[in-house]
Protein backbone atom coordinates (compact mmCIF):
# COMPACT_ATOMS: atom_id res chain seq x y z
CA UNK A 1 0.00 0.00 0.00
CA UNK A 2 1.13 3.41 -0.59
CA UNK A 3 0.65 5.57 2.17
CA UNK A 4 1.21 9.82 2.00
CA UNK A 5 3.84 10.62 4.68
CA UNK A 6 1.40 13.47 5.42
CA UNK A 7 -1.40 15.13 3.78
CA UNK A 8 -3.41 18.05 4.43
CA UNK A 9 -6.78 18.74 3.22
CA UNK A 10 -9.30 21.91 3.49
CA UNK A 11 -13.04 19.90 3.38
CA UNK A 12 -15.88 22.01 2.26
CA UNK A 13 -19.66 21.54 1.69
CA UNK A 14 -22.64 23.41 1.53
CA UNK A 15 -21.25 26.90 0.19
CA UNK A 16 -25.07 27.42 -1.23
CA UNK A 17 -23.90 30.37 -3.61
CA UNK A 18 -22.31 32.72 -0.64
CA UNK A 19 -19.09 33.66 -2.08
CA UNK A 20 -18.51 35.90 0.73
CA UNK A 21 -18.17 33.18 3.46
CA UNK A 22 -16.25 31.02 1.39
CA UNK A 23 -13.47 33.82 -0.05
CA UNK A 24 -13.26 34.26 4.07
CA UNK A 25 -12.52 30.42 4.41
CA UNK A 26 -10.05 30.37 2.16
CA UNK A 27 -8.32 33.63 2.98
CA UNK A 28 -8.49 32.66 6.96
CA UNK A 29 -7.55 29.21 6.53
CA UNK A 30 -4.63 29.65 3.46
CA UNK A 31 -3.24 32.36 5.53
CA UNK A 32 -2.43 30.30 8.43
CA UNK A 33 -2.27 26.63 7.19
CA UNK A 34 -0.34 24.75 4.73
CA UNK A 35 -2.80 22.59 2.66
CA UNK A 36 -2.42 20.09 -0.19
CA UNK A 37 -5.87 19.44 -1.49
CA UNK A 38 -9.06 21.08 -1.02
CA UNK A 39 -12.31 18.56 -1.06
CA UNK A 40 -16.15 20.24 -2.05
CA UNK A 41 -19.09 17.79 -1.22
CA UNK A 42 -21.51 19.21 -2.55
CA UNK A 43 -24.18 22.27 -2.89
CA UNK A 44 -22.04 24.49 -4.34
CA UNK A 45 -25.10 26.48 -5.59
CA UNK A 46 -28.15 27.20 -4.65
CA UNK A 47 -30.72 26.15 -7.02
CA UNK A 48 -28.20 27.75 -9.56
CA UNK A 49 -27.07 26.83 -13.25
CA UNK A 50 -23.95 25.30 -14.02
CA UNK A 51 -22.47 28.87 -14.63
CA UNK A 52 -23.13 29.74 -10.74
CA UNK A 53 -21.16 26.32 -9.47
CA UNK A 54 -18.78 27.13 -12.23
CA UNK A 55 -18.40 30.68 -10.47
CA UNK A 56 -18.25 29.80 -7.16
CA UNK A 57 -15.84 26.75 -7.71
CA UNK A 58 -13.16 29.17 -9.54
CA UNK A 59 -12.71 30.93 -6.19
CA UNK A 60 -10.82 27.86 -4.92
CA UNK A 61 -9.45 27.75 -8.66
CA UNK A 62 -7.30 31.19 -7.90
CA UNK A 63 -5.73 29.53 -4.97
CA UNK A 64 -3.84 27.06 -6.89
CA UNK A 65 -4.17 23.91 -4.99
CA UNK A 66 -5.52 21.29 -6.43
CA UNK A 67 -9.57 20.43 -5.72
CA UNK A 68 -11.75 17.85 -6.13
CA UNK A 69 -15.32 18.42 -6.31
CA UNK A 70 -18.85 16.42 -6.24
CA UNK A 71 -22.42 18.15 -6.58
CA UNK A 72 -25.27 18.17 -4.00
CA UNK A 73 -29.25 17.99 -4.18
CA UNK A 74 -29.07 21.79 -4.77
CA UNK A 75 -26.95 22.37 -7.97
CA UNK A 76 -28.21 21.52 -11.31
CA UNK A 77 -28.23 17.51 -11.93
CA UNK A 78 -27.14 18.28 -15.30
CA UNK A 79 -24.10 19.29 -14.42
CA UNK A 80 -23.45 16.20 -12.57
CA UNK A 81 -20.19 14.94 -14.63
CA UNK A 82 -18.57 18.28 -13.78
CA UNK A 83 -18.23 21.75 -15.35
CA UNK A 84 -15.89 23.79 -16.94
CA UNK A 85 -13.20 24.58 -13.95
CA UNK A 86 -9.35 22.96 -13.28
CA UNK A 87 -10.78 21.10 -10.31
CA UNK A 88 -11.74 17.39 -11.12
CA UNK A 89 -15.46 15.82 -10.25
CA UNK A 90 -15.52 13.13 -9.24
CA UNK A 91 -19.42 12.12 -9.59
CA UNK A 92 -19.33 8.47 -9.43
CA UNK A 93 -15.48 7.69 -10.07
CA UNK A 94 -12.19 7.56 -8.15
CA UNK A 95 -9.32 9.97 -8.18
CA UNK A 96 -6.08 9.41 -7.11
CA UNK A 97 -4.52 12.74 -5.22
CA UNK A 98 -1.14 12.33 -3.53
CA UNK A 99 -1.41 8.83 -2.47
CA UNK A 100 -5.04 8.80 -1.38
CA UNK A 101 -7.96 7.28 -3.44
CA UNK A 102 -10.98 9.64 -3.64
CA UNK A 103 -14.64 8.32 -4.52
CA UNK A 104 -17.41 10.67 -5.28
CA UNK A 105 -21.33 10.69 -5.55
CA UNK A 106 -23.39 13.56 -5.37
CA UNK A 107 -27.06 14.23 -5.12
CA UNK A 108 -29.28 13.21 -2.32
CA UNK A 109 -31.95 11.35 -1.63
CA UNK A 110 -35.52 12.59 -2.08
CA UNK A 111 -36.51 15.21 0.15
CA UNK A 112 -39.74 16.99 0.47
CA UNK A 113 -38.48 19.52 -1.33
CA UNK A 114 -37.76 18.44 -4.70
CA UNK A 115 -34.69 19.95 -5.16
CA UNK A 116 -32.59 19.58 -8.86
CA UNK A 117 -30.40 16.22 -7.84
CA UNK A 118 -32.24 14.14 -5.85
CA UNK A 119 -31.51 10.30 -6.76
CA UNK A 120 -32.57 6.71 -5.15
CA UNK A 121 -30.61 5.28 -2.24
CA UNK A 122 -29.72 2.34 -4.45
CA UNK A 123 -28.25 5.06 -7.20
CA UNK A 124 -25.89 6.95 -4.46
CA UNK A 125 -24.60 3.45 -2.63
CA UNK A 126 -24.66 1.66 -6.24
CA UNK A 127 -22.46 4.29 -7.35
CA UNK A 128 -19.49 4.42 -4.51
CA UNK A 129 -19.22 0.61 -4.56
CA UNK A 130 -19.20 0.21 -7.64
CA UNK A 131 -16.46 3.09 -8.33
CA UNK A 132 -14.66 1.25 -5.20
CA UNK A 133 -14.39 -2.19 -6.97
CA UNK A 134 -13.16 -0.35 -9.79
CA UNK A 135 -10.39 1.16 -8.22
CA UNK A 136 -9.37 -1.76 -5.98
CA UNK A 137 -9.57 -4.06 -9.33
CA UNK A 138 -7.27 -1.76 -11.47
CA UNK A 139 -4.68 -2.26 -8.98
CA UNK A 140 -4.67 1.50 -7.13
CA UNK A 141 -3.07 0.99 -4.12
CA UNK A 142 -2.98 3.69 -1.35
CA UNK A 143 -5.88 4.93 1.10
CA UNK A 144 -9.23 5.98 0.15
CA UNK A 145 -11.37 8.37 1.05
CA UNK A 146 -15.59 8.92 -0.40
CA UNK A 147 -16.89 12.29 -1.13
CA UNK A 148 -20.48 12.33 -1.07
CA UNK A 149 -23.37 14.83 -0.42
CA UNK A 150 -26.08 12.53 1.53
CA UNK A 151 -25.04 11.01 4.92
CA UNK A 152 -24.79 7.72 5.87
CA UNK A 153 -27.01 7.23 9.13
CA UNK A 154 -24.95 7.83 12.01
CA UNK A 155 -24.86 9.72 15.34
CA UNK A 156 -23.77 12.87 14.57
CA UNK A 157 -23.50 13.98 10.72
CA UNK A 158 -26.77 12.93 9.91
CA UNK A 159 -28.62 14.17 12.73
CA UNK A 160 -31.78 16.91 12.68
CA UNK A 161 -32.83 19.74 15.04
CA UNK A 162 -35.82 17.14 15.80
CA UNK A 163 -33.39 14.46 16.60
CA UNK A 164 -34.24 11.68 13.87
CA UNK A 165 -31.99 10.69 11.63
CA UNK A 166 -31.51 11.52 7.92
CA UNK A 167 -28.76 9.17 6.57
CA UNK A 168 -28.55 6.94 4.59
CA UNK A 169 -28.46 3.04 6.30
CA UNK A 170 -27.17 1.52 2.85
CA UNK A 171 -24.70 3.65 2.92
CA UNK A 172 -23.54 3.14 6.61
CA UNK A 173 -23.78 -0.54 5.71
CA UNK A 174 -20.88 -0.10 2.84
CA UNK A 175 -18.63 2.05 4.70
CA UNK A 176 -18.75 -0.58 7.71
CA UNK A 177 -18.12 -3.08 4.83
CA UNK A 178 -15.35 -1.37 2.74
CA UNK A 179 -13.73 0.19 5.66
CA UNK A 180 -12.45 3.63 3.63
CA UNK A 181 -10.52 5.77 6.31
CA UNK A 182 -12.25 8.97 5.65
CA UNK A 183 -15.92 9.64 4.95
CA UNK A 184 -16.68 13.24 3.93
CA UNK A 185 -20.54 14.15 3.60
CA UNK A 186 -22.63 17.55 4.14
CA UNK A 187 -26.10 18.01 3.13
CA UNK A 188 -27.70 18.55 6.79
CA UNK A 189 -26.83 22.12 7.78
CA UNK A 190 -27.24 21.16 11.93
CA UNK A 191 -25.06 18.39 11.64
CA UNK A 192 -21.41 19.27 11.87
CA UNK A 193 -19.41 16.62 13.36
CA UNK A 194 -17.05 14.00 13.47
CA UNK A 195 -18.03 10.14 14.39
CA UNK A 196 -16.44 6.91 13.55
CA UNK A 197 -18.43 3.83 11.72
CA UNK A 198 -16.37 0.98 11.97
CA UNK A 199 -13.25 1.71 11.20
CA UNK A 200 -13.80 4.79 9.49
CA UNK A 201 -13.65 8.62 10.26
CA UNK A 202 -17.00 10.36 9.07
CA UNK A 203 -17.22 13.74 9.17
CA UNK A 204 -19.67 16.57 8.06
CA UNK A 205 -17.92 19.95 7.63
CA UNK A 206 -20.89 22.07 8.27
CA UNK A 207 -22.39 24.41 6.01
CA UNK A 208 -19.50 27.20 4.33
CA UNK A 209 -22.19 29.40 3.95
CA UNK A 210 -22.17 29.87 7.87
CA UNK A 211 -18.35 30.01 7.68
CA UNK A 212 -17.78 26.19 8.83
CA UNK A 213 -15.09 24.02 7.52
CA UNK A 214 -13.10 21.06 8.09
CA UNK A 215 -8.66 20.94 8.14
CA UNK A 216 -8.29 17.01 7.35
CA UNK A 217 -4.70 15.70 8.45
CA UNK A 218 -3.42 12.30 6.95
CA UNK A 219 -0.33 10.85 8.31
CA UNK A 220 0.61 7.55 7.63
CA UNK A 221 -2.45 5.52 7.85
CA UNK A 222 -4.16 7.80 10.78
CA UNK A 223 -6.54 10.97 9.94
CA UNK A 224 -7.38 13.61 12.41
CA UNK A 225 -10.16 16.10 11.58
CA UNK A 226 -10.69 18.89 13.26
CA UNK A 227 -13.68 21.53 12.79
CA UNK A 228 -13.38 25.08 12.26
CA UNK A 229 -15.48 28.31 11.79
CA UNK A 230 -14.75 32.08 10.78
């Protein structure tokens, strides 16, 4: 297995259109932190076109790191393969970024909304285990991490104001099976958190639109995550 000697992500979700908030992420964070990769999991707009998560997703462009990117249930499901920016999607296939194997999916399952990218529990798991028997069977070797808009049902990340539960279980029933060492989601704004399922670190940034983010460390085969806010 090849393992990064270190590795140090900025995890973002739910920027919903705000520009603002997230140009303040960036300049807050970049300003004090070294950081390798930057990960988006989704909503980048808010009910948008693919010019609006184009616009918003060039702000991390001018940075120069390298990003990886999946949409949520509130960007345009059209868009889903990716639009015209330097940072890869990775809608239901694997990148490989310094040693560490990211799978995406985006969407989310219906709600009672009926937002622009909602898709069937089968579609979302289908996809991720399905991109991670790809990967495994073209012989990438390293760790791997999943991307993905809609939670898995957990403790924390997944969890409403009323207290239910949101998440996915198929999807906690695959990570608990596949064993990836990070999980980032987003979707549900009150959720920020970190849990473990199984052996994996799960993690929901928080919305960037209320300033929250997540700095992601890798070193050798451990990951710390820690939660911030400006």
């Amino acid at each position: 297995m090849v393992v990064p000697t270190a590795l140090k992500i900025l995890a973002i979700t739910d920027i919903h259109d705000k520009a603002s908030s997230l140009t303040s992420i960036l300049d807050s964070v970049l300003r004090e932190k070294q950081v390798d990769l930057i990960t988006v999991s989704g909503d980048v707009s808010n009910f948008g076109s693919g010019e609006d998560v184009a616009r918003i997703l060039r702000l991390i462009e001018k940075t120069g790191i390298p990003f990886c990117y999946i949409l949520g249930n509130c960007d345009p499901i059209e868009f889903r393969n990716g639009v015209n920016v330097g940072g890869k999607c990775l809608e239901s296939k694997c990148g490989t970024f310094l040693g560490i194997n990211i799978i995406g999916s985006g969407g989310a399952t219906p709600t009672p909304f009926g937002t622009p990218f909602e898709v069937s529990e089968d579609e979302i798991v289908g996809n991720v285990a399905r991109s991670i028997s790809e990967c495994r069977g073209s012989g990438c070797t390293g760790l791997v991490m999943l991307l993905i808009h809609n939670p898995p049902r957990g403790e924390v990340v997944d969890r409403l104001r009323t207290g239910l539960h949101a998440g996915s279980k198929r999807l906690r029933d695959l990570i608990l099976k596949s064993s990836p060492l990070l999980v980032q989601c987003g979707h549900i704004h009150e959720a920020p958190g970190v849990e473990r399922i199984g052996r994996s670190v799960v993690f929901n940034p928080g919305p960037a639109f209320r300033g929250r983010y997540a700095l992601v460390e890798i070193e050798g085969e451990n990951a710390n995550v820690a939660l911030g806010t400006v």
